[in-house]
C-alpha atoms as a PDB file:
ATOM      1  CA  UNK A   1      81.060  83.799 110.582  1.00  0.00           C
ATOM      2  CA  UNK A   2      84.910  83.026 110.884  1.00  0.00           C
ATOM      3  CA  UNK A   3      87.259  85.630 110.791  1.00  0.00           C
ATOM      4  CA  UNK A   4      90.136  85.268 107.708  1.00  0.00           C
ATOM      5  CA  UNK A   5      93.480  85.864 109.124  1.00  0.00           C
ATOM      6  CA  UNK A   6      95.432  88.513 107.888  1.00  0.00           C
ATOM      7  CA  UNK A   7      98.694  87.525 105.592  1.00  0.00           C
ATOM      8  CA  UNK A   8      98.731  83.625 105.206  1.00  0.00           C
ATOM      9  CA  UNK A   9     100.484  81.530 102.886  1.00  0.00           C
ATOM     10  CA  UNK A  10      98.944  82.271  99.341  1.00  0.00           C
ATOM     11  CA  UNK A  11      98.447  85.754  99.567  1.00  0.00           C
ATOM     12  CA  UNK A  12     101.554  86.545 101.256  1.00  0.00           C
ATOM     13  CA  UNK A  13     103.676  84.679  98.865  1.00  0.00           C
ATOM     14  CA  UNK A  14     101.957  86.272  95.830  1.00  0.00           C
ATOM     15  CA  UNK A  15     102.016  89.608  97.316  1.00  0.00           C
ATOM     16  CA  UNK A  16     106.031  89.174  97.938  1.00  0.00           C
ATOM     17  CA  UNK A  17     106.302  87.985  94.343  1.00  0.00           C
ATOM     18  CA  UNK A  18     104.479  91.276  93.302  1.00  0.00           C
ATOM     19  CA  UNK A  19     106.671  93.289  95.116  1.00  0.00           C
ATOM     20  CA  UNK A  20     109.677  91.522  93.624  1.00  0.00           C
ATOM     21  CA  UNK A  21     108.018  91.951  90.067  1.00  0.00           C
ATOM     22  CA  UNK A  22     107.602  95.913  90.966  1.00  0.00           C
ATOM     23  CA  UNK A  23     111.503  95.827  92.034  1.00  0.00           C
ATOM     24  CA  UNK A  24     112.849  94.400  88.964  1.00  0.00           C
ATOM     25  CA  UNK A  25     110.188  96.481  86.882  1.00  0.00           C
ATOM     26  CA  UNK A  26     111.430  99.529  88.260  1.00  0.00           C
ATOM     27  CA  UNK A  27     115.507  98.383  88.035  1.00  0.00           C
ATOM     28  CA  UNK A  28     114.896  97.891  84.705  1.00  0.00           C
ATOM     29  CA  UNK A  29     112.878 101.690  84.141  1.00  0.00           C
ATOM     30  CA  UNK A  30     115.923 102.742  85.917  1.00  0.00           C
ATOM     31  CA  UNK A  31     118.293 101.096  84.158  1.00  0.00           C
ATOM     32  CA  UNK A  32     117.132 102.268  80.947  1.00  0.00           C
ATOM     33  CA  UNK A  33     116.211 105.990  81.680  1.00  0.00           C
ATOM     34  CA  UNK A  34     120.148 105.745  82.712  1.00  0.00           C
ATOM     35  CA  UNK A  35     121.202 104.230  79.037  1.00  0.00           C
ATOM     36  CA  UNK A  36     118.943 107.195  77.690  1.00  0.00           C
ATOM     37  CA  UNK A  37     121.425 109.570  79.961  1.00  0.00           C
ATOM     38  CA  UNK A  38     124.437 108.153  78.709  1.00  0.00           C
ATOM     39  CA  UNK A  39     123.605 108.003  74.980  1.00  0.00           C
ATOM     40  CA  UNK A  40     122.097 111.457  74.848  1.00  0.00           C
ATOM     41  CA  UNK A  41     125.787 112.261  75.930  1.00  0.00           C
ATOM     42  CA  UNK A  42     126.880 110.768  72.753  1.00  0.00           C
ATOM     43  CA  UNK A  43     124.327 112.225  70.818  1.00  0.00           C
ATOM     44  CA  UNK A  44     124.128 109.366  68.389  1.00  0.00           C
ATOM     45  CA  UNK A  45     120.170 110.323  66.831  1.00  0.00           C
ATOM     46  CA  UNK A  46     119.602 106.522  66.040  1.00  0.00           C
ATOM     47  CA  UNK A  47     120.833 105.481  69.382  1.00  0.00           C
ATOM     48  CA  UNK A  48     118.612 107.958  70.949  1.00  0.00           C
ATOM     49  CA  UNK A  49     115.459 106.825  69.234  1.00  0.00           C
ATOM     50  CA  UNK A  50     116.124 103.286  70.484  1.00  0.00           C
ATOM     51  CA  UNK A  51     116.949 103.595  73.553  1.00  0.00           C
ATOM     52  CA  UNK A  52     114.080 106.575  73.723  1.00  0.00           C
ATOM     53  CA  UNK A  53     111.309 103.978  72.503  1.00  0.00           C
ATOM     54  CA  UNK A  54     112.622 101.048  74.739  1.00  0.00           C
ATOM     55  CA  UNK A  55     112.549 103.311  77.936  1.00  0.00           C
ATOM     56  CA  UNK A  56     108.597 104.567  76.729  1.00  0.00           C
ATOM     57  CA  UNK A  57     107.818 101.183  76.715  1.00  0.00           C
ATOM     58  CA  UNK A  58     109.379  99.840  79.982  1.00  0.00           C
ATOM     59  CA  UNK A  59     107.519 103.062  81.681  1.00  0.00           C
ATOM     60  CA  UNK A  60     103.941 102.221  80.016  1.00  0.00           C
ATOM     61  CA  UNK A  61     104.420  98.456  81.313  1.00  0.00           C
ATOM     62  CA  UNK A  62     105.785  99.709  84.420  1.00  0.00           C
ATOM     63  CA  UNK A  63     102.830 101.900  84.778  1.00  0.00           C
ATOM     64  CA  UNK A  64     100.482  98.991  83.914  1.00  0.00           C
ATOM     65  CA  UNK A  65     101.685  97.238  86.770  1.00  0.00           C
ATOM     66  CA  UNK A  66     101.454  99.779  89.364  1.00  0.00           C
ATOM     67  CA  UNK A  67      97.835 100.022  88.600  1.00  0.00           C
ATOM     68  CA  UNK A  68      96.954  96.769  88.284  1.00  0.00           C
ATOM     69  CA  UNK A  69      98.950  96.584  91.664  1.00  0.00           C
ATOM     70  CA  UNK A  70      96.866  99.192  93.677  1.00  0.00           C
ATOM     71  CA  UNK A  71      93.710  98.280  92.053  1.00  0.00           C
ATOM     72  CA  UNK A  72      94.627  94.790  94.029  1.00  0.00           C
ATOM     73  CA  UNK A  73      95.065  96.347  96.959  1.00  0.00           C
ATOM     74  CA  UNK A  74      92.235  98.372  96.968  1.00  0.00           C
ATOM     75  CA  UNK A  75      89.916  95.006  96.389  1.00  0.00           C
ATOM     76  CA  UNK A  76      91.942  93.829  99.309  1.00  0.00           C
ATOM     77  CA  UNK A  77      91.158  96.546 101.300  1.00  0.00           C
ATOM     78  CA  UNK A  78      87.723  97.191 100.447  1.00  0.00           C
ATOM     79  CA  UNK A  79      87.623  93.452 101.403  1.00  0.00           C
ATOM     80  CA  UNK A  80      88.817  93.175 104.916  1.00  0.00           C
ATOM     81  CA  UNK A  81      86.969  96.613 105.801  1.00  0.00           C
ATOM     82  CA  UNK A  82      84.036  94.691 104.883  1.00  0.00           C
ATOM     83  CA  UNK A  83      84.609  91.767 106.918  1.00  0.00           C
ATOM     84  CA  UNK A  84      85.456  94.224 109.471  1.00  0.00           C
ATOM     85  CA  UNK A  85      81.970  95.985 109.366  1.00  0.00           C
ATOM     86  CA  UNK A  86      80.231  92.367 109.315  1.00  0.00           C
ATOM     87  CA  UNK A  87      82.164  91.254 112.040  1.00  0.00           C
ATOM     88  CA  UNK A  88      81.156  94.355 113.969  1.00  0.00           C
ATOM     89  CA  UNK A  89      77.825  94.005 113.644  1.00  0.00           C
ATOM     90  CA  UNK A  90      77.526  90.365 114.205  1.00  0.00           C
ATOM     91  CA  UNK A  91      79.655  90.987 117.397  1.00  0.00           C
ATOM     92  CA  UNK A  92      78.764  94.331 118.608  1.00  0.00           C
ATOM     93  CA  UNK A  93      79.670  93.442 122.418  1.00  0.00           C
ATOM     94  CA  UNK A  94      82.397  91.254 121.645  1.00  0.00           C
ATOM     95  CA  UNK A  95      83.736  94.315 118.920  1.00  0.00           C
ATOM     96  CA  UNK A  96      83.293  96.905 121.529  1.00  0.00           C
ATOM     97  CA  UNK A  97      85.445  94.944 124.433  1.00  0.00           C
ATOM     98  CA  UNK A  98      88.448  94.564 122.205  1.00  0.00           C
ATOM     99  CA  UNK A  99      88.101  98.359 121.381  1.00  0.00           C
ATOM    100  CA  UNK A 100      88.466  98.434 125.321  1.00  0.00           C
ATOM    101  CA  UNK A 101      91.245  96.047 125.816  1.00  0.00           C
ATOM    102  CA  UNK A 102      93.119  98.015 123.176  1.00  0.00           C
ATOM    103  CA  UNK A 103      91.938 101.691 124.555  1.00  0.00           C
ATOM    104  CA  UNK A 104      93.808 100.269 128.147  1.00  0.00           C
ATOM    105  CA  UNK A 105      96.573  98.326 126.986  1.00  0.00           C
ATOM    106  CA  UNK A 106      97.524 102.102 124.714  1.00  0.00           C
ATOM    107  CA  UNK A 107      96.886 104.050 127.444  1.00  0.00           C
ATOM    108  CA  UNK A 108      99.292 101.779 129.821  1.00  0.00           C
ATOM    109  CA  UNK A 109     102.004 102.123 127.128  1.00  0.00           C
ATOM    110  CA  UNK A 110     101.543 106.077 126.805  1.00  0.00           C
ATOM    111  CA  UNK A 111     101.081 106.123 130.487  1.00  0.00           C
ATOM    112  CA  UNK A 112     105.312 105.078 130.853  1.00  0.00           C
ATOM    113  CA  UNK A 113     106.595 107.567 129.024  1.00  0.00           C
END
C-alpha cells in the first residue's frame, strides 16, 4: 500500500478556493447584517423587510456552506485516520520506529529549553 501525501495540488487548490468562497460568504453576511444596522436607524418598515429577508437568506446559504464545508472535512479526516490505521497495521515495526524517531527528536527539542 502507498501512502497519499498530505495537501497536493487538487485538493489544496480546491480547499483554498473553499476557504475563499467561506471569506466572501461571510463579507457578504457581514456586509448585510451591517445594511440591516444602518436602515433600522432610519426606520424605513419597507427598507427593513428587505434588507431583513436578504440578510435571512445570505445567513441560511452561509450556513449551508459551513456544513457542507465540515461535513468535507470530516470525510477527509475520517479518511486519512483510516489510512493511518491501515498503514499501522501493515507496518507495525516500521509504525512503531517513527513513533521513536519522533519520541527522541521531541525530547531533544524539550531537552534545550
Amino acid at each position: 500500500m502507498t501512502m497519499q501525501p498530505i495537501g497536493g495540488n487538487g485538493p489544496e487548490r480546491e480547499r483554498e478556493a473553499s476557504t475563499e468562497q467561506l471569506k466572501e460568504d461571510l463579507r457578504n453576511l457581514s456586509h448585510t447584517v451591517e445594511e440591516l444596522i444602518h436602515a433600522t436607524a432610519d426606520d424605513s418598515r419597507s427598507n427593513i423587510s428587505e434588507l431583513r429577508e436578504r440578510a435571512q437568506q445570505r445567513l441560511h446559504d452561509t450556513r449551508e456552506r459551513l456544513e457542507a464545508r465540515g461535513e468535507a472535512l470530516y470525510s477527509s479526516a475520517k479518511g486519512q485516520v483510516d489510512a493511518t490505521d491501515r498503514y499501522v497495521h501493515e507496518n507495525p515495526w516500521t509504525s512503531i520506529g517513527i513513533g521513536a524517531a519522533a519520541g527522541v527528536v521531541l525530547g531533544l527539542l524539550l531537552g534545550r529549553r
